[in-house]
Protein backbone atom coordinates (compact mmCIF):
# COMPACT_ATOMS: atom_id res chain seq x y z
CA UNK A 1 118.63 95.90 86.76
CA UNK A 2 120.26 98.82 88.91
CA UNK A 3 122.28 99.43 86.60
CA UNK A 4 120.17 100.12 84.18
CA UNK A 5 117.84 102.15 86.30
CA UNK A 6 119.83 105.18 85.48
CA UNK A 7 119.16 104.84 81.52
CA UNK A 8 115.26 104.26 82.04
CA UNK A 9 115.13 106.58 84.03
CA UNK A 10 114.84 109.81 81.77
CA UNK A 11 112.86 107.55 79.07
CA UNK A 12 110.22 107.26 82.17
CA UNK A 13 110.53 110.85 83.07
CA UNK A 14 109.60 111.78 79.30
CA UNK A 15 106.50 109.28 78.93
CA UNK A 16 105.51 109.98 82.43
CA UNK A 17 105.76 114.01 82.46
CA UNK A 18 102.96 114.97 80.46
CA UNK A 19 100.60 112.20 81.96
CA UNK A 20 100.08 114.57 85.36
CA UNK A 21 96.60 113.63 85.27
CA UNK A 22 95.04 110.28 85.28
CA UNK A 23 92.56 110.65 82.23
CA UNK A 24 94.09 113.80 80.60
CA UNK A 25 96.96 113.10 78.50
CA UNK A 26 98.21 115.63 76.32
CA UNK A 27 98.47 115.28 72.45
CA UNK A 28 102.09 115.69 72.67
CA UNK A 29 102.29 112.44 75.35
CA UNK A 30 100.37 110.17 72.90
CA UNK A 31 102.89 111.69 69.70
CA UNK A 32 105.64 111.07 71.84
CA UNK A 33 104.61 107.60 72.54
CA UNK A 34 103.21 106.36 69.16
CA UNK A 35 106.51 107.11 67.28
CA UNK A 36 108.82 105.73 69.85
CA UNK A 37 108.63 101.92 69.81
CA UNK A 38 110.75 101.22 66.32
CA UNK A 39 113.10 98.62 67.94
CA UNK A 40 113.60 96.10 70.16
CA UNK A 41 115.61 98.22 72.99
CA UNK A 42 113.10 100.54 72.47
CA UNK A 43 110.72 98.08 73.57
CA UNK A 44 112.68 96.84 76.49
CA UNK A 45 113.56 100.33 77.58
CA UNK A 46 109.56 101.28 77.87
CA UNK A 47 109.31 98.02 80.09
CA UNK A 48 111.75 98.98 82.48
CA UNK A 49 109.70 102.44 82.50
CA UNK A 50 107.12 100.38 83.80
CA UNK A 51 109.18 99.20 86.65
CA UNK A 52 110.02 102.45 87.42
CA UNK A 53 106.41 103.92 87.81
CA UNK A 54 106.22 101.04 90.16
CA UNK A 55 109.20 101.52 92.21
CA UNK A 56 108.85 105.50 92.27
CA UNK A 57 105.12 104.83 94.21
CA UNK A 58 105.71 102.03 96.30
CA UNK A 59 108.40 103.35 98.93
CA UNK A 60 105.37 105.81 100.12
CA UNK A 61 102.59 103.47 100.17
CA UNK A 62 102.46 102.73 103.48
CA UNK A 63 101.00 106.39 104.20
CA UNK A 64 97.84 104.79 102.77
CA UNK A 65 98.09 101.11 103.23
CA UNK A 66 99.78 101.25 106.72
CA UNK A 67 99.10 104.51 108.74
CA UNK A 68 95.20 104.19 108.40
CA UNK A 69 95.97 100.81 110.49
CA UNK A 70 96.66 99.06 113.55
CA UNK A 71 100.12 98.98 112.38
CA UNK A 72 101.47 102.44 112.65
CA UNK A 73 100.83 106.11 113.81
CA UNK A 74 101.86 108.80 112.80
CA UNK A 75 104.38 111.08 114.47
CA UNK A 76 103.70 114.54 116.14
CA UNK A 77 105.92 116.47 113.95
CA UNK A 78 105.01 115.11 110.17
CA UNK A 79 103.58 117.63 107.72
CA UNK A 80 102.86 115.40 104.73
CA UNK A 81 99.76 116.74 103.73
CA UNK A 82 96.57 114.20 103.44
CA UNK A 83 98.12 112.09 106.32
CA UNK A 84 96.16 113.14 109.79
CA UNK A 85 93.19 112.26 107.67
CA UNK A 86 94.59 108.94 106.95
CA UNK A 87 95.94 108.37 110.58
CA UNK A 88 92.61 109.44 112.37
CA UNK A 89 90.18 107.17 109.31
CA UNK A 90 88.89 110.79 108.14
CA UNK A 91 89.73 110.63 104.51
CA UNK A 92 87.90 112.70 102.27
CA UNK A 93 87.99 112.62 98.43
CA UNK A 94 90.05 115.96 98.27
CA UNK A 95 92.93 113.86 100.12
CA UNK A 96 96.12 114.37 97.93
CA UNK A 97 97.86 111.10 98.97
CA UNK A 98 94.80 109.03 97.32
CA UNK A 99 94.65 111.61 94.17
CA UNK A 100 98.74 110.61 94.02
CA UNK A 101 98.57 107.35 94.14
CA UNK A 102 95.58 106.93 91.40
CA UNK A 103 97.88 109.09 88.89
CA UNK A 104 100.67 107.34 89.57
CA UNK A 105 99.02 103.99 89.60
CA UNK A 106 97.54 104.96 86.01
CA UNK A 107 100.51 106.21 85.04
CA UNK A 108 102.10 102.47 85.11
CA UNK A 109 98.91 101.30 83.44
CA UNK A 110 99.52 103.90 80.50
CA UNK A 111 103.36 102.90 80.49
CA UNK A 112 102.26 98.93 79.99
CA UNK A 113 99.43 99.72 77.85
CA UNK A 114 101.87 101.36 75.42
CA UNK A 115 104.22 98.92 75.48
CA UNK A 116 101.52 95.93 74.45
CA UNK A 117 99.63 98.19 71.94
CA UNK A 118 103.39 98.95 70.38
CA UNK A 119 104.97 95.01 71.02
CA UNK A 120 104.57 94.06 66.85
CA UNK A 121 106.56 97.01 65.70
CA UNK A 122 110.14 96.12 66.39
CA UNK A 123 111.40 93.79 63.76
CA UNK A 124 114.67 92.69 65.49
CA UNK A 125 113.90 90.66 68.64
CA UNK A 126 116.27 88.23 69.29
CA UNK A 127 114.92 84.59 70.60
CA UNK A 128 112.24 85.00 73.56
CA UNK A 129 112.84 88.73 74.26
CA UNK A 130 109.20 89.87 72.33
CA UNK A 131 107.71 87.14 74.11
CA UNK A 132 109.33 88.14 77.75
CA UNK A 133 108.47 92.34 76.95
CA UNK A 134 104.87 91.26 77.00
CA UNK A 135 105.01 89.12 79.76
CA UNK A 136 106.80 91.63 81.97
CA UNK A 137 103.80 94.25 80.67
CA UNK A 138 101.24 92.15 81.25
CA UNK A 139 102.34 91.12 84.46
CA UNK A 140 102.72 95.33 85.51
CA UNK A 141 99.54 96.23 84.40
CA UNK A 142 98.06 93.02 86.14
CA UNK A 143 99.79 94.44 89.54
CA UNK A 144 99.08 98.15 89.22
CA UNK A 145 94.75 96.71 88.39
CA UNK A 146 94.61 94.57 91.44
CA UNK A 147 96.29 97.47 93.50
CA UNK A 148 93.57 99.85 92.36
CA UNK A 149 90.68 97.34 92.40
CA UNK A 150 91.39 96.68 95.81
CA UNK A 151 91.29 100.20 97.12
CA UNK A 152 88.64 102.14 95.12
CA UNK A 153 86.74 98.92 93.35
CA UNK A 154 84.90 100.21 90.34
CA UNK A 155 87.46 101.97 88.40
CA UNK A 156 88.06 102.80 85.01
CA UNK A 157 89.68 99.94 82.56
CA UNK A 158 91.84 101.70 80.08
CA UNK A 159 94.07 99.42 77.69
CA UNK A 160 94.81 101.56 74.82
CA UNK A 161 96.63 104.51 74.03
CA UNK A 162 93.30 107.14 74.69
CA UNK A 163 92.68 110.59 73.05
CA UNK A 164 92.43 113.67 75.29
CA UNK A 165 88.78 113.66 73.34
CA UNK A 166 88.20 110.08 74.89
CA UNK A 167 89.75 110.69 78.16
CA UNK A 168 87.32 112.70 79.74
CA UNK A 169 84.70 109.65 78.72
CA UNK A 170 85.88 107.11 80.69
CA UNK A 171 83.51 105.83 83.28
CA UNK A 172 84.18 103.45 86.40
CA UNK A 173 83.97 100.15 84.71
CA UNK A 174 82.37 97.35 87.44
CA UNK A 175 85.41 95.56 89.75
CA UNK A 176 84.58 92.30 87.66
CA UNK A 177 85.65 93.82 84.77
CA UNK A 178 88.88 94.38 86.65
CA UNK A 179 89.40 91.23 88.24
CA UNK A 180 88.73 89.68 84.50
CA UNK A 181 91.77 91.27 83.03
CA UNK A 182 93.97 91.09 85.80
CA UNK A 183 93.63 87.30 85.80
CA UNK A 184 93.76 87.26 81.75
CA UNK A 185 96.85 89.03 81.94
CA UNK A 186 98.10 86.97 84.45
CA UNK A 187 97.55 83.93 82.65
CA UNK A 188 98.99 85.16 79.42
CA UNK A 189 102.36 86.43 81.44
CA UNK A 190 102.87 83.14 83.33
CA UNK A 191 102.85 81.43 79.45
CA UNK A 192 105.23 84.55 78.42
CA UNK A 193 107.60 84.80 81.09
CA UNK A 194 110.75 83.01 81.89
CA UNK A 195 111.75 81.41 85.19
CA UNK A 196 113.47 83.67 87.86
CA UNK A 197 117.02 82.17 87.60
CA UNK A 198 116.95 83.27 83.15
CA UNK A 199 116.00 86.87 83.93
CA UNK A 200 117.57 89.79 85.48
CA UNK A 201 117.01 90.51 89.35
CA UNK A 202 114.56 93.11 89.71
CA UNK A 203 112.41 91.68 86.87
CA UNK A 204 109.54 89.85 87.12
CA UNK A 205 109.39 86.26 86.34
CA UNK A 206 106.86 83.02 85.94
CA UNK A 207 107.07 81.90 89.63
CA UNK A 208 105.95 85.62 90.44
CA UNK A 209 103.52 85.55 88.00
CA UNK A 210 101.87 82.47 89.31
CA UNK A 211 101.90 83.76 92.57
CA UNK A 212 100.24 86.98 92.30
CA UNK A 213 97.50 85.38 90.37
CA UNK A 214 97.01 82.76 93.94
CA UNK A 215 96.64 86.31 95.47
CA UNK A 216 94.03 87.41 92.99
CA UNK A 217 92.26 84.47 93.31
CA UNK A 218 92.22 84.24 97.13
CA UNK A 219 90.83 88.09 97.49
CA UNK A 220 88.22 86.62 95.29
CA UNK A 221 87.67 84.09 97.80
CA UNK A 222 87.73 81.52 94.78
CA UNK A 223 89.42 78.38 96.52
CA UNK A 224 89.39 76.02 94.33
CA UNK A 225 91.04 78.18 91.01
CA UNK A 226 93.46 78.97 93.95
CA UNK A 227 93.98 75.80 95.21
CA UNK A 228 94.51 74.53 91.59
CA UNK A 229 97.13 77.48 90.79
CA UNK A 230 98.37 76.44 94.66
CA UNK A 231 99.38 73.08 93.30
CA UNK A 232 100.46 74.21 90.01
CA UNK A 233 103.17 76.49 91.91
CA UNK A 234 104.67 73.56 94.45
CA UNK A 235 104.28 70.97 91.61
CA UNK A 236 107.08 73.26 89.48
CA UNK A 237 108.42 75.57 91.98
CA UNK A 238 108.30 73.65 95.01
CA UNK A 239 112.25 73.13 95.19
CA UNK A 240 113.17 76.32 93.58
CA UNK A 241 112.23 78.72 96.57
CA UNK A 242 111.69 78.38 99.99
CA UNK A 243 112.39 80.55 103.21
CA UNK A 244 115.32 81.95 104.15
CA UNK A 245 116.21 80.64 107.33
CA UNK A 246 117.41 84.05 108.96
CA UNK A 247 114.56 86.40 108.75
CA UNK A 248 116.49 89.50 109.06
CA UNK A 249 118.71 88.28 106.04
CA UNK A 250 115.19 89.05 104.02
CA UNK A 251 115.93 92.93 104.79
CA UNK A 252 119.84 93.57 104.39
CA UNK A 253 121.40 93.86 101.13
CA UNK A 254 123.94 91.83 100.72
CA UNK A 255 120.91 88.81 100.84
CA UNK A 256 118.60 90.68 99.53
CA UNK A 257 118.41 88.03 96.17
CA UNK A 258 117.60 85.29 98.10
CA UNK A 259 115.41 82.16 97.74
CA UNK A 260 112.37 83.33 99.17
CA UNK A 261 111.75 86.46 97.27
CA UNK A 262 110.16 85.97 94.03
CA UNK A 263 110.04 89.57 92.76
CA UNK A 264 111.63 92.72 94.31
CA UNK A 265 112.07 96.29 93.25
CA UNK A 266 115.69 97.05 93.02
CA UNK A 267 117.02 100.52 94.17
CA UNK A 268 120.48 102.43 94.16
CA UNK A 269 121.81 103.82 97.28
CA UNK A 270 122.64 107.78 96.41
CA UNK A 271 121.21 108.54 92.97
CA UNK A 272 118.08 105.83 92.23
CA UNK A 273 116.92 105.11 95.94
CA UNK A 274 114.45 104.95 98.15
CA UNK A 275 113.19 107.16 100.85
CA UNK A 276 111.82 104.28 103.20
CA UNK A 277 114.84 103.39 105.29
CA UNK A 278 114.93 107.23 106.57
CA UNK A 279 110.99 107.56 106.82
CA UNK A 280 110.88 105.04 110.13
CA UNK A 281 113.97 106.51 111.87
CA UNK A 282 114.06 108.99 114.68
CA UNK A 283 114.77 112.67 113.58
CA UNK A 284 117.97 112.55 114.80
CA UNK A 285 119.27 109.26 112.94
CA UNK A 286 120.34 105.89 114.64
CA UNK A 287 123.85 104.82 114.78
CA UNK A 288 125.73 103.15 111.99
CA UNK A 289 122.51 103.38 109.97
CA UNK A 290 121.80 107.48 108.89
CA UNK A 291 122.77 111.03 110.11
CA UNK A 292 119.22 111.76 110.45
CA UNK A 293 115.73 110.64 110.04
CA UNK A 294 112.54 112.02 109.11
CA UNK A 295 110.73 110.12 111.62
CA UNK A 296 107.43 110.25 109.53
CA UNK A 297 105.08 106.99 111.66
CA UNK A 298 106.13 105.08 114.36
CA UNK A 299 105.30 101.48 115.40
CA UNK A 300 101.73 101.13 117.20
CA UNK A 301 101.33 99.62 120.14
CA UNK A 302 98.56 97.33 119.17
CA UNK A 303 100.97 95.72 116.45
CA UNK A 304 104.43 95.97 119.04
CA UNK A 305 102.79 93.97 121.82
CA UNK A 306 101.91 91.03 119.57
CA UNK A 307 104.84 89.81 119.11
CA UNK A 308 106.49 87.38 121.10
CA UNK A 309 109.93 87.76 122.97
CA UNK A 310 111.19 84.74 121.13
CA UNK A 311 109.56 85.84 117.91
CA UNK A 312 112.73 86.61 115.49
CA UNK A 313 110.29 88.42 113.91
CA UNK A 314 110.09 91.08 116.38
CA UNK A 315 113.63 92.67 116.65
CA UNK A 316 113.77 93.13 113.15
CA UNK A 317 110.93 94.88 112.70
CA UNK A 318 111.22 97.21 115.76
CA UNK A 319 113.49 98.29 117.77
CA UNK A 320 112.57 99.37 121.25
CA UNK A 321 115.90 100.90 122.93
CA UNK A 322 117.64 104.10 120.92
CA UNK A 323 120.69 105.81 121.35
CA UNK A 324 120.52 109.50 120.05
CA UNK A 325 124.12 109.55 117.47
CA UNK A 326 124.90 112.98 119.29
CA UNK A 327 125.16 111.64 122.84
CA UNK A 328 126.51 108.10 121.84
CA UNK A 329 127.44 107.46 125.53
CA UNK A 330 124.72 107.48 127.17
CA UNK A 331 122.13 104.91 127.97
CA UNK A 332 119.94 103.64 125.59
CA UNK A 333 116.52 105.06 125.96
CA UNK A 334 112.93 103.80 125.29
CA UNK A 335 112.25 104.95 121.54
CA UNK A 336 110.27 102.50 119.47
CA UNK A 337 110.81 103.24 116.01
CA UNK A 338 110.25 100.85 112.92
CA UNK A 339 113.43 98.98 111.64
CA UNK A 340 112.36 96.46 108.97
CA UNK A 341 114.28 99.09 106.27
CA UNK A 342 117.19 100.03 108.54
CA UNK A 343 119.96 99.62 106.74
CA UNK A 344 123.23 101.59 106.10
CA UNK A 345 122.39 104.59 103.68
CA UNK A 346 122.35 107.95 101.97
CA UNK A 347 119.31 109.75 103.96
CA UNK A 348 116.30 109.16 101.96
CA UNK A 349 117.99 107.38 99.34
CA UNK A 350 118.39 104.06 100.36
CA UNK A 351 119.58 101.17 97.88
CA UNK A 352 117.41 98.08 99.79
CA UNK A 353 115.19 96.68 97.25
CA UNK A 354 111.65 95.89 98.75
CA UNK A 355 110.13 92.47 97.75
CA UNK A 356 107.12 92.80 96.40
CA UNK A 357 106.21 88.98 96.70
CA UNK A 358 107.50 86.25 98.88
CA UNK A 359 107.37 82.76 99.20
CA UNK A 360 106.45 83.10 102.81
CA UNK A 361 102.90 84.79 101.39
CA UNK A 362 102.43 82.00 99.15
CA UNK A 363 102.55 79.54 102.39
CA UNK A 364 100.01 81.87 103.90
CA UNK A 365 97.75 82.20 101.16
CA UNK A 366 97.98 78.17 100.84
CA UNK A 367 97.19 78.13 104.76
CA UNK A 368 93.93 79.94 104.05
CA UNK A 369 92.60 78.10 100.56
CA UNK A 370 92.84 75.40 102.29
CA UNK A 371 91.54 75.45 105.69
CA UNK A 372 88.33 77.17 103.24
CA UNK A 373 88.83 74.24 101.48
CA UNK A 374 88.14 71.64 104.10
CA UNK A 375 92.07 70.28 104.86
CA UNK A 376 93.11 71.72 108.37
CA UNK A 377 96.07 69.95 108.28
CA UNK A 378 97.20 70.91 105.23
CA UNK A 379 96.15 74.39 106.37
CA UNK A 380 98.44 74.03 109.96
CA UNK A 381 100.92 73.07 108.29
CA UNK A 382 101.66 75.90 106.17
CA UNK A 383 100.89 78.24 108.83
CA UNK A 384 103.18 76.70 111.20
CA UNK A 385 106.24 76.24 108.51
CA UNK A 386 106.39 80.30 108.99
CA UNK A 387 106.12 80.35 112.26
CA UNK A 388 108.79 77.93 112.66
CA UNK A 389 111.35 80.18 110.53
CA UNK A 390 110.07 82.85 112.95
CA UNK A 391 110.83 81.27 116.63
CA UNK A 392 113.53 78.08 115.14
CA UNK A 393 111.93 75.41 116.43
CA UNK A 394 108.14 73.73 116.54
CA UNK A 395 107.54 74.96 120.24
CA UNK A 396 105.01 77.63 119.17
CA UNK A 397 103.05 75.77 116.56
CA UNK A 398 99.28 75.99 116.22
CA UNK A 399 97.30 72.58 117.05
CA UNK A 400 94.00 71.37 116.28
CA UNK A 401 92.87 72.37 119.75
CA UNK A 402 93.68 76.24 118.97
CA UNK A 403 91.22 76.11 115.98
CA UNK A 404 87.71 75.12 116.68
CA UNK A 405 85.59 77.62 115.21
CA UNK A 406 86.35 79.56 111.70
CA UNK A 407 86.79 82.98 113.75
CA UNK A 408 89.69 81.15 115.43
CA UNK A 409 91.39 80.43 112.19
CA UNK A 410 90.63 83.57 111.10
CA UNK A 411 91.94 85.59 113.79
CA UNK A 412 95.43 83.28 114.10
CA UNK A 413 95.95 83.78 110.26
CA UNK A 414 95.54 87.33 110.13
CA UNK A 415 97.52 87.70 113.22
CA UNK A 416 100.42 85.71 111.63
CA UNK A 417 100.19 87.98 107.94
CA UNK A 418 100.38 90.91 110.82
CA UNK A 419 103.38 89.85 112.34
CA UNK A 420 104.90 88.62 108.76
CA UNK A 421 103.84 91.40 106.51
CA UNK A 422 104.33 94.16 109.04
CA UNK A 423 104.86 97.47 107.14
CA UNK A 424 105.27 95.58 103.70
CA UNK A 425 101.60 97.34 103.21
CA UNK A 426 99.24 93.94 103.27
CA UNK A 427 97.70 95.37 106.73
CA UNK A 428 95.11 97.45 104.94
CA UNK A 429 93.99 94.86 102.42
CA UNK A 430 94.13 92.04 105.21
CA UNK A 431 91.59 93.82 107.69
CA UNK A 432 89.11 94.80 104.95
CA UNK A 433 89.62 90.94 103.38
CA UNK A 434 89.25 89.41 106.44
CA UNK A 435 85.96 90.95 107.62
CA UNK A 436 87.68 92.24 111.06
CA UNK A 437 88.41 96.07 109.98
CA UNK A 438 85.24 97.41 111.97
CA UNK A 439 86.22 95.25 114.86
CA UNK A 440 90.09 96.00 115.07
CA UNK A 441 89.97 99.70 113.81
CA UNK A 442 87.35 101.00 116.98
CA UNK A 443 90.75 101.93 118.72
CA UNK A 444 94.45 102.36 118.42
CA UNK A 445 96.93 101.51 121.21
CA UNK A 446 99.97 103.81 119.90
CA UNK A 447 102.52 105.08 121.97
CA UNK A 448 103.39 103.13 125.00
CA UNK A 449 104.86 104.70 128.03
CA UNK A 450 107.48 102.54 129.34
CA UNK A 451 107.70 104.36 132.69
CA UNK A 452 103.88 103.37 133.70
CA UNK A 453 103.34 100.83 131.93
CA UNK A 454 100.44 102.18 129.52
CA UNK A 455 99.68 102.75 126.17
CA UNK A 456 98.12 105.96 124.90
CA UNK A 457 94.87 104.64 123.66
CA UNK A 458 92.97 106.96 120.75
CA UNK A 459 88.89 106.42 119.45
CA UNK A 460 88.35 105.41 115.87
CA UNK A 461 85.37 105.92 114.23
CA UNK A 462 85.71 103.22 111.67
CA UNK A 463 82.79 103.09 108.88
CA UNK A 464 82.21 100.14 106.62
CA UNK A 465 81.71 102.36 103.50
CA UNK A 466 85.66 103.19 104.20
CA UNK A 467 86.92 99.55 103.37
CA UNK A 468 87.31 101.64 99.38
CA UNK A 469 88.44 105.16 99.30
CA UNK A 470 87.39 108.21 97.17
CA UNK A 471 87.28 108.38 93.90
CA UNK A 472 89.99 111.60 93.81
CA UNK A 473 87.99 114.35 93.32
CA UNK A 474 90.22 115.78 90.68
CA UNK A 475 89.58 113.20 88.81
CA UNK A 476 86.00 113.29 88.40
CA UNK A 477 86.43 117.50 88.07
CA UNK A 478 88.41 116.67 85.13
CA UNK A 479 85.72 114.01 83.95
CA UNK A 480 82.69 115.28 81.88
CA UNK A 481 80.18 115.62 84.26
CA UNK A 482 78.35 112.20 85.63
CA UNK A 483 80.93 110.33 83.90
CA UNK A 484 82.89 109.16 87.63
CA UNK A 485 80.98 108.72 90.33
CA UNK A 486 81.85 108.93 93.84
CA UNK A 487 81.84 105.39 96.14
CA UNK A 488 79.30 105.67 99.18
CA UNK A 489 80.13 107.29 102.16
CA UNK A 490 81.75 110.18 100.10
């Protein structure tokens, strides 16, 4: 798939360009669309469009989904506009960063919803290719939904090509709704799609399908559809993926196709990358990896001290000591700085793909159906299997005796997804989910002064009408009037 990322990338560019604005479209989008879809490349060309909605919003997701956490902070000298609000829980519906991520989030929804109202056209498919173009759809529009749902619940459910004359109709349509056709589509794309190892890397495939739909049905809190989808995965995947047994091999790219990942967005160091790797670093770069950095959030405390020395887990996610590249002789200094996406590469376009699902959430997500579900043992031992990969040995499992109240077992899960999933953006989701946002969020430990010992500590002011964000206020200007309306709080 990367190299093909430079041929969808101007067939994106031409859907995507007139679609600036989530519920506006202009008549010469729709035209452009409509007459497009004659053949069977056509077809797979607007699916890999859809990928590439995908993979142009994710790299800057954690400005939403990590900084308004106890994850990260941001740094004294960004200027991304929207982000202090984010960083100090004072988002407003004016904030561009949410108004970005809607349109672009649509955008992908308009992408897939062309592609499935346009799938009968072509007349030369060859074997199971119509068949995987509507999984792969299905499964995008499924992903961009349960992104959305999750942050602004009520939202608009478009799945047709709309009229600028119906556009400005659209109303918030209830989160049910949402959750319905995520897990339709979901269903429909794990019957569509083929296994990972018969489809290119990059695309999605039944084991990711299945996977994401667990998720769905977890954040639903509906154990026992997840339990059954749980053993539905193991029964036919259960030897096909697993965990890698070097953690850091997860986040260098020459392992980044590994057995553990299940879908990843691929990227192409220099022309078709990524701006993550360079976000984390210091301004000045870090040796071997970049000539400079743009040092955008830094590591909080409150996430840093969590992890255990012995935690492999730890080192590659931050690293503590830095050595500024123009004084490479001196002694390393104290300079925590996020290192998950570290890798060799052309500053701010960096070729590491980012999973987007792993097997190690799927062990997770088993860990907490079924402890919900009764079967604590079942529930240990999925928890522990990751922290096992994480320390090499069993010394650090969780016992019976360190669970005897549901607030245990929910604190110890949602500690381990912390440590796991740090700065893969599940931080956000997990504290709403989990019930413990109001608690965690009254404070942030960030910076940490070696020298005394001490952690600069800053007040929150954490709301529980936060746990969904604005409805973009640009959208609801371009709305007819009372058609969107606001969430509480705003």
């Amino acid at each position: 798939m990367k190299k093909l990322r430079n041929t969808y990338l101007g067939l994106f560019l031409l859907f995507c360009g007139c679609h600036d604005n989530l519920l506006n479209p202009t008549p010469e989008s729709i035209l452009t669309e409509t007459n497009y879809y004659n053949t069977s490349k056509d077809i797979d060309l607007a699916v890999l469009g859809i990928y590439n909605s995908y993979q142009s919003r994710k790299p800057t997701d954690y400005r939403i989904l990590e900084v308004p956490t106890d994850n990260l902070y941001l740094a004294s000298n960004t200027l991304i506009e929207g982000t202090p609000e984010m960083d100090m829980l004072a988002v407003n519906a004016t904030n561009p960063l949410i108004a970005n991520f809607w349109e672009a989030t649509y955008n992908g929804i308009f992408l897939a919803n062309a592609v499935l109202t346009n799938i009968d056209r072509p007349t030369d498919y060859q074997g199971e290719d119509r068949a995987q173009y509507e999984g792969e759809a299905r499964f995008m529009r499924a992903l961009y939904y349960f992104d959305l749902v999750r942050l602004f619940g009520d939202v608009p459910l478009v799945t047709d090509i709309l009229s600028v004359e119906e556009a400005v109709d659209i109303g918030r349509a209830d989160a049910q709704d949402i959750f319905s056709l995520v897990i339709a589509d979901l269903e429909t794309a794990i019957n569509l799609l083929p296994n990972k190892q018969a489809i290119e890397n990059g695309r999605t495939n039944k084991a990711a399908a299945l996977a994401l739909l667990i998720k769905v049905y977890v954040y639903r809190q509906d154990w026992d559809n997840a339990n059954v989808k749980l053993e539905e995965f193991f029964g036919t995947f259960g030897s096909t993926f697993s965990l890698v047994e070097d953690f850091a091999s997860l986040w260098q790219i020459a392992t980044e196709n590994n057995e553990e990942t299940l879908f990843s967005l691929n990227y192409i160091d220099g022309s078709n990358g990524h701006s993550l790797s360079t976000d984390f670093l210091p301004n000045s770069g870090v040796i071997g990896i970049a000539s400079r950095g743009n040092e955008i959030a830094l590591p909080s405390w409150n996430l840093h001290k969590k992890y255990h020395q012995l935690d492999s887990r730890k080192d590659v996610t931050i690293t503590e000591w830095w050595i500024p590249p123009n004084t490479p002789n001196v002694p390393a200094i104290w300079y925590p700085y996020v290192n998950k996406y570290a890798v060799a590469h052309t500053q701010g376009q960096s070729g590491l793909d980012i999973p987007i699902i792993r097997y190690a959430d799927v062990l997770l997500l088993q860990a907490e159906t079924a402890y919900h579900l009764g079967q604590l043992p079942v529930a240990l031992e999925a928890l522990n299997t990751v922290r096992e990969r994480a320390f090499g040995n069993d010394e650090h499992d969780y016992t019976m005796a360190d669970i005897t109240s549901k607030s245990d077992f929910i604190a110890l899960l949602f500690l381990e997804r912390q440590l796991e999933f740090a700065y893969e953006n599940e931080r956000w989701f997990d504290l709403k989910r989990s019930g413990l946002f109001l608690e965690v969020m009254q404070e942030e430990e960030r910076l940490f002064n070696n020298a005394n010992q001490s952690p600069v500590t800053v007040s929150l002011n954490p709301q529980a009408y936060m746990t969904l964000f604005p409805i973009p206020q640009r959208q609801i200007e371009q709305s007819n009037e009372g058609v969107l309306v606001q969430n509480e709080g705003y």
